[in-house]
C-alpha atoms as a PDB file:
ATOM      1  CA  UNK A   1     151.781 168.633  83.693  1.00  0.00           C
ATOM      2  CA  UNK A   2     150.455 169.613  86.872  1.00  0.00           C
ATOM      3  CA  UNK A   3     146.500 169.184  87.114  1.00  0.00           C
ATOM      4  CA  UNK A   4     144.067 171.672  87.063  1.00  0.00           C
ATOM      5  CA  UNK A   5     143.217 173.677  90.193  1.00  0.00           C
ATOM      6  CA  UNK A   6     139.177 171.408  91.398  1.00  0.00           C
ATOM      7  CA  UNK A   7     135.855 173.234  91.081  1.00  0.00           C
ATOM      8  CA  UNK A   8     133.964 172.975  94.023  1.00  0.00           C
ATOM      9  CA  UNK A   9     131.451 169.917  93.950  1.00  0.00           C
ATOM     10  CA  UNK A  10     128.112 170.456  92.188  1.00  0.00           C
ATOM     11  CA  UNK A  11     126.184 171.011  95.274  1.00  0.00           C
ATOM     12  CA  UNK A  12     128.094 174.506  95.447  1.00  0.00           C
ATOM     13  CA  UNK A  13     127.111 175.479  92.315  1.00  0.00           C
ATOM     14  CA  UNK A  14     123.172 175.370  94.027  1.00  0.00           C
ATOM     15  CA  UNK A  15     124.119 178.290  96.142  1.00  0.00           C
ATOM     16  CA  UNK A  16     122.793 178.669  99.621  1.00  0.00           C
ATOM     17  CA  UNK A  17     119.115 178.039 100.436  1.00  0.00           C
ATOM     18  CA  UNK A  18     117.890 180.989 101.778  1.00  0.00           C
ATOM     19  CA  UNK A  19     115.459 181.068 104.511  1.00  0.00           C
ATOM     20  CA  UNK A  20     112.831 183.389 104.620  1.00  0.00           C
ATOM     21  CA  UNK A  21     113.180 186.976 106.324  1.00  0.00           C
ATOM     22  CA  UNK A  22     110.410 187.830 108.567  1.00  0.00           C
ATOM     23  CA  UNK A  23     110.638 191.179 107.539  1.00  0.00           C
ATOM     24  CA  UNK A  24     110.109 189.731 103.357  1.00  0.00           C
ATOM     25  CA  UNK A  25     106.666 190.749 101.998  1.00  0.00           C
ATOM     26  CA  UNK A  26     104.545 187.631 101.703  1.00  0.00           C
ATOM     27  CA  UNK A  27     102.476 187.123  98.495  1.00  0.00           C
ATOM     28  CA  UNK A  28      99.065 187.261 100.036  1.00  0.00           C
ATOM     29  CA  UNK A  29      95.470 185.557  99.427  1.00  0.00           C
ATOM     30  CA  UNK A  30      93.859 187.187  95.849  1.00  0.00           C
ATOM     31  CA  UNK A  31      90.672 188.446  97.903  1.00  0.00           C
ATOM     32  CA  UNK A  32      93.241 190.966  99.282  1.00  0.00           C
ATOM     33  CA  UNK A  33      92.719 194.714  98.390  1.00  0.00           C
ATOM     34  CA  UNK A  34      95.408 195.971  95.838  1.00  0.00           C
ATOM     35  CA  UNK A  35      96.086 198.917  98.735  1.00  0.00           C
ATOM     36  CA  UNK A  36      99.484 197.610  99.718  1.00  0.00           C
ATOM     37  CA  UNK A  37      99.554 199.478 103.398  1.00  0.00           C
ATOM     38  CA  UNK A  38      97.925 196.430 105.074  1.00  0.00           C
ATOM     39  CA  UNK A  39     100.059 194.270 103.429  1.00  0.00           C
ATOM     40  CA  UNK A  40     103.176 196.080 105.114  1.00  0.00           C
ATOM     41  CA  UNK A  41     101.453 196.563 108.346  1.00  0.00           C
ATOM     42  CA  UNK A  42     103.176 193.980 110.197  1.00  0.00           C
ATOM     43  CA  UNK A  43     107.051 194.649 108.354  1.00  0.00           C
ATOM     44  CA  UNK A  44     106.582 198.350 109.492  1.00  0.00           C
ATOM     45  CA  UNK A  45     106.198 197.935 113.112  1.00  0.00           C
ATOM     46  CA  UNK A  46     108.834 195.388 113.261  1.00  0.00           C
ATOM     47  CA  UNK A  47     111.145 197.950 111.544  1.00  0.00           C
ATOM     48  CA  UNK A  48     110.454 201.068 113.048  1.00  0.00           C
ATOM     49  CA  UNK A  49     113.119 202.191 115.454  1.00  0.00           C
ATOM     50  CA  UNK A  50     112.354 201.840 119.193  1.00  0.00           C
ATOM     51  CA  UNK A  51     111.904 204.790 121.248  1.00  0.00           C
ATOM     52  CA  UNK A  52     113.218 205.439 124.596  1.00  0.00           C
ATOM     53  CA  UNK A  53     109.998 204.647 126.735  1.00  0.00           C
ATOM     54  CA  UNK A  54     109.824 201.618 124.298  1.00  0.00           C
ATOM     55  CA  UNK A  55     112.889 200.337 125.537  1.00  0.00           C
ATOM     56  CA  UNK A  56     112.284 200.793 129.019  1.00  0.00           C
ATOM     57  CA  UNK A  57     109.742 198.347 128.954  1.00  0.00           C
ATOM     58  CA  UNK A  58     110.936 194.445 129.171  1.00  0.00           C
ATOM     59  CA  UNK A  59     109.573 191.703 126.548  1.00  0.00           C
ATOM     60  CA  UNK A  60     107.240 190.118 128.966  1.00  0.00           C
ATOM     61  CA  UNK A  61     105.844 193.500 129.751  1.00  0.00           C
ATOM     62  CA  UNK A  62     104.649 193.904 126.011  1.00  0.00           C
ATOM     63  CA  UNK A  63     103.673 190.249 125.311  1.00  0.00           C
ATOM     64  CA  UNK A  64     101.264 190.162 128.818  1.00  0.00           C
ATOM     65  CA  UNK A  65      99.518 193.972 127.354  1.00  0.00           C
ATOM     66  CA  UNK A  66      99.008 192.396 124.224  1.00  0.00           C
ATOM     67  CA  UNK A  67      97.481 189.391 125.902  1.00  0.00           C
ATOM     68  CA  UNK A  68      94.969 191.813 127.533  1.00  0.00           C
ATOM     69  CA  UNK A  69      94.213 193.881 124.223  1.00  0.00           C
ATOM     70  CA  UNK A  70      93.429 190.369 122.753  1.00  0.00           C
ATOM     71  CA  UNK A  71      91.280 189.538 125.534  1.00  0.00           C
ATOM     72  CA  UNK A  72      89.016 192.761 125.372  1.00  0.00           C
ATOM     73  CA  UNK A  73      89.172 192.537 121.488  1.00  0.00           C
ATOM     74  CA  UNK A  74      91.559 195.447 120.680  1.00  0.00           C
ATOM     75  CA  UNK A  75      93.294 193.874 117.947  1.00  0.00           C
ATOM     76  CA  UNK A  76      95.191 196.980 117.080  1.00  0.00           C
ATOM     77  CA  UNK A  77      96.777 197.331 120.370  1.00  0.00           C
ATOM     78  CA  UNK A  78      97.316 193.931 120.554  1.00  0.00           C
ATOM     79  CA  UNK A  79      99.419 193.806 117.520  1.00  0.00           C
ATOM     80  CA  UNK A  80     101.408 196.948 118.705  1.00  0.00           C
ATOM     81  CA  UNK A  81     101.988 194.987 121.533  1.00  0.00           C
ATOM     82  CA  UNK A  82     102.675 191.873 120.339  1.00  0.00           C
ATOM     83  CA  UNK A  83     105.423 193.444 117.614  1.00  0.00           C
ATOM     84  CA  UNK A  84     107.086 195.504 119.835  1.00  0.00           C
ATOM     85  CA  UNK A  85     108.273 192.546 122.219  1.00  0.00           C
ATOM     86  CA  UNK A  86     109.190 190.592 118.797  1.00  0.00           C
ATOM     87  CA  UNK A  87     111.136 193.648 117.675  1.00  0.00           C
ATOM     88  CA  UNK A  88     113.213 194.012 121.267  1.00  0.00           C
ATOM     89  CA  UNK A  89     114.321 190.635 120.961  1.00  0.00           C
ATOM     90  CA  UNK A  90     114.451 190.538 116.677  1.00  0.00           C
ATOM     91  CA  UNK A  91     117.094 193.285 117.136  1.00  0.00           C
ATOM     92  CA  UNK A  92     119.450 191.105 119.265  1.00  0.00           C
ATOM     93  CA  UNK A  93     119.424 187.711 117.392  1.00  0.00           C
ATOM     94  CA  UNK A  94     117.137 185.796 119.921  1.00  0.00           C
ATOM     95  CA  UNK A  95     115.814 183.950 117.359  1.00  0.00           C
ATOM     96  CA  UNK A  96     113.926 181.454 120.086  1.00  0.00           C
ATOM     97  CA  UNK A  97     112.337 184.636 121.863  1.00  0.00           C
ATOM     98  CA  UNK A  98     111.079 185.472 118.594  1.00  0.00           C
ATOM     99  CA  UNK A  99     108.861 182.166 118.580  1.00  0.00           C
ATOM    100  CA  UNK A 100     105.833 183.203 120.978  1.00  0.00           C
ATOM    101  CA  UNK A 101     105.504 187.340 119.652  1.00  0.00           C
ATOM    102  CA  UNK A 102     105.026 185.636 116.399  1.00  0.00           C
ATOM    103  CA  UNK A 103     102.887 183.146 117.453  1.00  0.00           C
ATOM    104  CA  UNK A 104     100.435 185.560 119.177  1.00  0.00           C
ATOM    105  CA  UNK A 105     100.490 187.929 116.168  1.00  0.00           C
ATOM    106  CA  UNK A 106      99.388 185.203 114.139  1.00  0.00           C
ATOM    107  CA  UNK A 107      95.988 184.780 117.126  1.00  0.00           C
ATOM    108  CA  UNK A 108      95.369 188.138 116.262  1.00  0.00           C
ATOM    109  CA  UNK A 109      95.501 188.041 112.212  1.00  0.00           C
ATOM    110  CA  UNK A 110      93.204 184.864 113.344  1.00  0.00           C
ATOM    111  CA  UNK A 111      90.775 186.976 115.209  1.00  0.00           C
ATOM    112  CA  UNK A 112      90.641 189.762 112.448  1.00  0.00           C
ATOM    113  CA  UNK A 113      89.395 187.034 109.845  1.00  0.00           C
ATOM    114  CA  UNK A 114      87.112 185.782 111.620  1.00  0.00           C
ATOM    115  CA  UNK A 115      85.585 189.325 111.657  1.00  0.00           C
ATOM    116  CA  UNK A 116      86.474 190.582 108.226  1.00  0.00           C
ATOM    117  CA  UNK A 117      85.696 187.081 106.320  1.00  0.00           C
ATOM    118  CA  UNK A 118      89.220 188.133 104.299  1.00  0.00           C
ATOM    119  CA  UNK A 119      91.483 185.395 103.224  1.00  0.00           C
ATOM    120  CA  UNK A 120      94.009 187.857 102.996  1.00  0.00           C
ATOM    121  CA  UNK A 121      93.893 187.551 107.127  1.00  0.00           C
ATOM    122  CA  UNK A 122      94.121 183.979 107.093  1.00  0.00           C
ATOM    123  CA  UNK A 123      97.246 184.180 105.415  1.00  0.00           C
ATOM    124  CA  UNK A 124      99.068 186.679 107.497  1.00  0.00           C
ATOM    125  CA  UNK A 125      98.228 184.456 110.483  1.00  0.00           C
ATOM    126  CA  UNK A 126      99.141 181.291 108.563  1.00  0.00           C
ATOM    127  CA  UNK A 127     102.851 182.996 107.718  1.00  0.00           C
ATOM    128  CA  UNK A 128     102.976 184.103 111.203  1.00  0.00           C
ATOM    129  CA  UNK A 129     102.424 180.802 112.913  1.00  0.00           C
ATOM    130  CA  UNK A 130     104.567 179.013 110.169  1.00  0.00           C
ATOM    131  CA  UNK A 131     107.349 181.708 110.987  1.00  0.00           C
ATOM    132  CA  UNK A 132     106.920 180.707 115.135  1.00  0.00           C
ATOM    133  CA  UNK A 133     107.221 177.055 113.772  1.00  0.00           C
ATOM    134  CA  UNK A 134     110.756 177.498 112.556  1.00  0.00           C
ATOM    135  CA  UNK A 135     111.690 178.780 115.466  1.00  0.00           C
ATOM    136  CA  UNK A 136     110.486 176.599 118.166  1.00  0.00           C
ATOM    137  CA  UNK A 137     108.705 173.006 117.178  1.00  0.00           C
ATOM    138  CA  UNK A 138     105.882 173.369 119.779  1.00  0.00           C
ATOM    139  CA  UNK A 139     102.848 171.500 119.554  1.00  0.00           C
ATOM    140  CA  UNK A 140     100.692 174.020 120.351  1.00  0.00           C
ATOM    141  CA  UNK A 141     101.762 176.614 116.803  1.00  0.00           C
ATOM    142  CA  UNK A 142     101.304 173.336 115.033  1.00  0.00           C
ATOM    143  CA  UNK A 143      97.742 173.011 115.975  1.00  0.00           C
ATOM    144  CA  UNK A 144      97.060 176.361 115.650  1.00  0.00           C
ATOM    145  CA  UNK A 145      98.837 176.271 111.973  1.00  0.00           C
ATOM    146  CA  UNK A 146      95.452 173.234 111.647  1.00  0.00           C
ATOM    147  CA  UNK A 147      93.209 175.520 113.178  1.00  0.00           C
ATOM    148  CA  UNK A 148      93.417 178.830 110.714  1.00  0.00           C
ATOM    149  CA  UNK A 149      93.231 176.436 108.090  1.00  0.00           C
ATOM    150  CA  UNK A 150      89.763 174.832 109.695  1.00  0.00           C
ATOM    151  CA  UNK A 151      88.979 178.308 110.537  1.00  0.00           C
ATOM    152  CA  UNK A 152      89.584 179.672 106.428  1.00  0.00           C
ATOM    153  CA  UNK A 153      87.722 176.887 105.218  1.00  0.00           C
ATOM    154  CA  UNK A 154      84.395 177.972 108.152  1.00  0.00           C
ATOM    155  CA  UNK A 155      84.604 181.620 107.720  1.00  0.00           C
ATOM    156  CA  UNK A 156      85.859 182.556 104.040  1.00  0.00           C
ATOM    157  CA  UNK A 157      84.070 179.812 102.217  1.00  0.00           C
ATOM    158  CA  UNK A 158      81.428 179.082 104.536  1.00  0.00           C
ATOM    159  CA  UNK A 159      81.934 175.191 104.580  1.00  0.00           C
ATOM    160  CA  UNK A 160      82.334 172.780 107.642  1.00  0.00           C
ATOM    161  CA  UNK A 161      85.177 170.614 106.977  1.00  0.00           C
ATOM    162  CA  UNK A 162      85.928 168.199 109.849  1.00  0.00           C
ATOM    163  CA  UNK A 163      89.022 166.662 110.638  1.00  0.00           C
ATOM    164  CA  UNK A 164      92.608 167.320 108.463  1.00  0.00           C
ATOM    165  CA  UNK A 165      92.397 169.060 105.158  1.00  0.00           C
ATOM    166  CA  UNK A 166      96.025 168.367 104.063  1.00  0.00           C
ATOM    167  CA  UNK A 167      98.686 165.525 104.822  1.00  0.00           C
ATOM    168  CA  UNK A 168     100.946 167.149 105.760  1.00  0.00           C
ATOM    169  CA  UNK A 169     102.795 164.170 106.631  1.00  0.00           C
ATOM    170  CA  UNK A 170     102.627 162.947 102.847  1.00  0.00           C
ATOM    171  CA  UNK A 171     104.070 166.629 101.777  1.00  0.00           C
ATOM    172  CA  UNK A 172     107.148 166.165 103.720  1.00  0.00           C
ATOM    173  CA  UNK A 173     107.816 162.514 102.654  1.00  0.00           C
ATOM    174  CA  UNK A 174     107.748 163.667  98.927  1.00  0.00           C
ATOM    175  CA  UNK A 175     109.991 166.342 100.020  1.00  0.00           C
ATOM    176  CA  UNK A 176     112.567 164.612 101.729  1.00  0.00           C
ATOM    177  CA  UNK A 177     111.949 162.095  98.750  1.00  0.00           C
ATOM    178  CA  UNK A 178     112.902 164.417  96.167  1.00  0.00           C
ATOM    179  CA  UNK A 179     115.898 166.133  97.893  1.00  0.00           C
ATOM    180  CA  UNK A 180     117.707 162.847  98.417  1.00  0.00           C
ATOM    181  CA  UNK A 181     117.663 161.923  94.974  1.00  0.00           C
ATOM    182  CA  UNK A 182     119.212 165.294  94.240  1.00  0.00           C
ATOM    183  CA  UNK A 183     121.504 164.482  96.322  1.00  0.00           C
ATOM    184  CA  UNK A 184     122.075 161.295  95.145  1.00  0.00           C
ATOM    185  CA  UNK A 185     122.646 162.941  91.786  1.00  0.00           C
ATOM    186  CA  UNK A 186     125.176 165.603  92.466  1.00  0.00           C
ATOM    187  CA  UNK A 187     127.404 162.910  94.344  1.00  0.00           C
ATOM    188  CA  UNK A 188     126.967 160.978  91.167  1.00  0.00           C
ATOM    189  CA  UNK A 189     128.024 163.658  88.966  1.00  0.00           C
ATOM    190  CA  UNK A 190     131.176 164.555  91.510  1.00  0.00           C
ATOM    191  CA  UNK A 191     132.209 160.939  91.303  1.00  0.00           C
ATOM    192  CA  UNK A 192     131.694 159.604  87.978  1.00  0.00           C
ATOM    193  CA  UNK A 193     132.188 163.247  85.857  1.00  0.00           C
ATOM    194  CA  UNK A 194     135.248 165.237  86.943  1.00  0.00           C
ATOM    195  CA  UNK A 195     136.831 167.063  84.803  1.00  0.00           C
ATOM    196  CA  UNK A 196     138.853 168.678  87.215  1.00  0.00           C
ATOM    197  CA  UNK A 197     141.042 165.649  87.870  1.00  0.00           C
ATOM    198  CA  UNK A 198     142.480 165.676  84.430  1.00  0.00           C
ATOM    199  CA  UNK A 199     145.582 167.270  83.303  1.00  0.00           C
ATOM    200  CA  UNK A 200     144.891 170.456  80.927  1.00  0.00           C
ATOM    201  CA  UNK A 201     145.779 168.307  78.125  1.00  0.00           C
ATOM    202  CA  UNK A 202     144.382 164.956  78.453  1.00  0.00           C
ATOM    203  CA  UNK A 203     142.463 164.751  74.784  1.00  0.00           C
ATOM    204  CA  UNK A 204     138.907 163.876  76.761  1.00  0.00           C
ATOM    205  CA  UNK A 205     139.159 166.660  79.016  1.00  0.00           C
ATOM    206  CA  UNK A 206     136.499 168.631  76.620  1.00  0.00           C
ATOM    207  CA  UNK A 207     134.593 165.566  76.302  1.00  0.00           C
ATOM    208  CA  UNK A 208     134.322 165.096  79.963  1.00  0.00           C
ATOM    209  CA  UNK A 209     133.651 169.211  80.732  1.00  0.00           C
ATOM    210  CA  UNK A 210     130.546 168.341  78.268  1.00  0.00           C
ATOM    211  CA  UNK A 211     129.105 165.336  80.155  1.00  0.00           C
ATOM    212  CA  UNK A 212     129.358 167.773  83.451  1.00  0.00           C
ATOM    213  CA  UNK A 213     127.128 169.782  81.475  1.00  0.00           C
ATOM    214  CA  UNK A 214     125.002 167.867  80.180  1.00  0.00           C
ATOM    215  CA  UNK A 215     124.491 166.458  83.661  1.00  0.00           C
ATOM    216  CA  UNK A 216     124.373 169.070  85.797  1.00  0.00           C
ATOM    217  CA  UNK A 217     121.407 170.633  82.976  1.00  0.00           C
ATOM    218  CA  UNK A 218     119.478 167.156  83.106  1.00  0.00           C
ATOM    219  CA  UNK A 219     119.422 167.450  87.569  1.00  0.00           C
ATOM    220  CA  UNK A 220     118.008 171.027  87.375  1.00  0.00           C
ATOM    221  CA  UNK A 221     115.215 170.126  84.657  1.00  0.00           C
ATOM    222  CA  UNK A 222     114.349 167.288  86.778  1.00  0.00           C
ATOM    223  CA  UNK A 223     114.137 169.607  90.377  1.00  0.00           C
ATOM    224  CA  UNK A 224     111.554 171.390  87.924  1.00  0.00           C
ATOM    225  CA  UNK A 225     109.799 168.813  87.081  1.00  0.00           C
ATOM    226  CA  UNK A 226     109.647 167.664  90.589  1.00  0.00           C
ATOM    227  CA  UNK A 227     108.573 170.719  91.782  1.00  0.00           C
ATOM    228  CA  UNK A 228     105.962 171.441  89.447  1.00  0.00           C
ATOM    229  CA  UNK A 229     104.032 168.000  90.248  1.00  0.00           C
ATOM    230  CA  UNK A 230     104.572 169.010  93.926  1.00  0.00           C
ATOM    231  CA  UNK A 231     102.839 172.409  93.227  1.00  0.00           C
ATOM    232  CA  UNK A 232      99.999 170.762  91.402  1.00  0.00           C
ATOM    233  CA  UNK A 233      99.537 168.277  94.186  1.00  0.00           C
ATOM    234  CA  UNK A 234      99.183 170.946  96.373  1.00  0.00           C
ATOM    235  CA  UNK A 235      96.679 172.816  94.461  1.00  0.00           C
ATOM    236  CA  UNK A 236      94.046 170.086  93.520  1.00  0.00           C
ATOM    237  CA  UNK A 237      94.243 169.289  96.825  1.00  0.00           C
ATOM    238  CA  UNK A 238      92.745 172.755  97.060  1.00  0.00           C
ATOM    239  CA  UNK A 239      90.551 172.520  94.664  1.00  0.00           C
ATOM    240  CA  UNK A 240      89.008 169.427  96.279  1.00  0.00           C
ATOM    241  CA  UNK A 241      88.270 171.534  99.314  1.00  0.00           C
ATOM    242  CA  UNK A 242      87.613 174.926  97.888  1.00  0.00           C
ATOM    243  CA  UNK A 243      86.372 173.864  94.694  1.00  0.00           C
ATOM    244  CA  UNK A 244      86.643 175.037  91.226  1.00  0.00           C
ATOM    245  CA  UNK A 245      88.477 178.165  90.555  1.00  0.00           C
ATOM    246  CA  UNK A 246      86.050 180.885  89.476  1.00  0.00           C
ATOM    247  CA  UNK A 247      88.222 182.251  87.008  1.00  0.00           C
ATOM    248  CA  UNK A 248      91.596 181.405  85.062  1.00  0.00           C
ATOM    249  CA  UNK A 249      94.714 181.416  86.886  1.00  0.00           C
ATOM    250  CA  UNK A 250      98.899 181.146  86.334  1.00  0.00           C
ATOM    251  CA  UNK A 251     101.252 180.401  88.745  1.00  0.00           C
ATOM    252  CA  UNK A 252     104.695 181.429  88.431  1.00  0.00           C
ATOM    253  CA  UNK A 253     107.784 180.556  90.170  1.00  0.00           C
ATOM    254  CA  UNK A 254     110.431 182.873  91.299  1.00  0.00           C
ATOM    255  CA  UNK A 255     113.114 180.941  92.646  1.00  0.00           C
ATOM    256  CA  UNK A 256     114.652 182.277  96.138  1.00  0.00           C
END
């Protein structure tokens, strides 16, 4: 009896990671307004279609006029600016290029809540810089990433914190942590519970199919678990800074 055509191994059955569009709306802070057209603000310039001035005029060309309109405080024109050199170079793949456009849209979400006092602000620049990050591991995003947090923490709740508010450090470890013992696991389960290497009549093939089950279920309840002791790391760690929440609040995960 010939055996039975193999599954792929159990890190397959994960699916792909995927990593976050630029263009994906980003849950923001809760002092935001419930009118949505901020919150696209950003996605719809990086969208909208070029005209034919527009792409007359080179990538340094926009990133050195939005340099200027952030000098003289024109925020809005700075952000023009600053998305239309990330859209001439989003729209041919240069993921690298993307890194400063992004960066310097983040300054300016900086700048804005500074003068607005919104969280909502904060965040924007926060997702900004973090989306620069991936793309090129400079120093300087990374201290600018510490900065609009130190800068939240002055302007939105009015409290001097000095030195690091997070450890950040300590947030990858557990990461890393609890990745390799998933990985651990699934090898474990492709080694020791494999069903597919047994002829479609070997008597223990059902019991086997179970145990791949039954193992498989126990690794994602565990990735749960992990995750929601992450998640509540992260937000007494919050707490600590911001203090109590005023009100009651739910989180809820959505997966990808």
């Amino acid at each position: 009896m010939s055996l039975r055509e193999r599954r792929p191994p159990v890190g397959h059955q994960f699916g792909n990671i995927r990593k976050p569009d630029i263009t994906q709306e980003v849950q923001l802070h809760p002092d935001m307004p419930s009118d949505t057209s901020e919150e696209t603000k950003v996605t719809d310039i990086i969208t909208t279609p070029l005209g034919d001035d527009e792409r007359l005029r080179t990538y340094e060309d926009h990133l050195q006029e939005g340099s200027k309109a952030l000098q003289t405080g024109d925020l809005d024109r700075a952000e023009k600016s600053f998305a239309a050199a990330l859209k001439s170079v989003h729209v041919k793949g240069q993921h690298n290029a993307e890194a400063e456009p992004l960066y310097r849209l983040g300054e300016v979400y900086l700048k804005r809540g500074i003068q607005s006092k919104d969280g909502g602000d904060f965040t924007k620049a926060a997702a900004l810089c973090n989306a620069a990050l991936v793309r090129s591991k400079r120093e300087d995003i990374e201290k600018a990433i510490q900065a609009i947090r130190q800068s939240f923490v002055k302007h939105v709740l009015d409290i001097e914190q000095k030195g690091h508010i997070d450890e950040i450090e300590k947030h990858k470890w557990m990461l890393n942590e609890d990745r390799d013992c998933a990985e651990r696991e699934m090898k474990r389960i492709d080694e020791e519970i494999d069903p597919y290497s047994l002829d479609e009549d070997d008597p223990e093939l059902g019991e086997v199919e179970k145990k791949r089950v039954e193992a498989i279920k126990t690794l994602f309840e565990t990735i749960v678990d992990q995750r929601k002791t992450f998640i509540a790391g992260l937000v007494d760690e919050c707490i600590a800074v911001m203090g109590p929440p005023p009100c009651k609040y739910a989180m809820i995960g959505l997966g990808s």
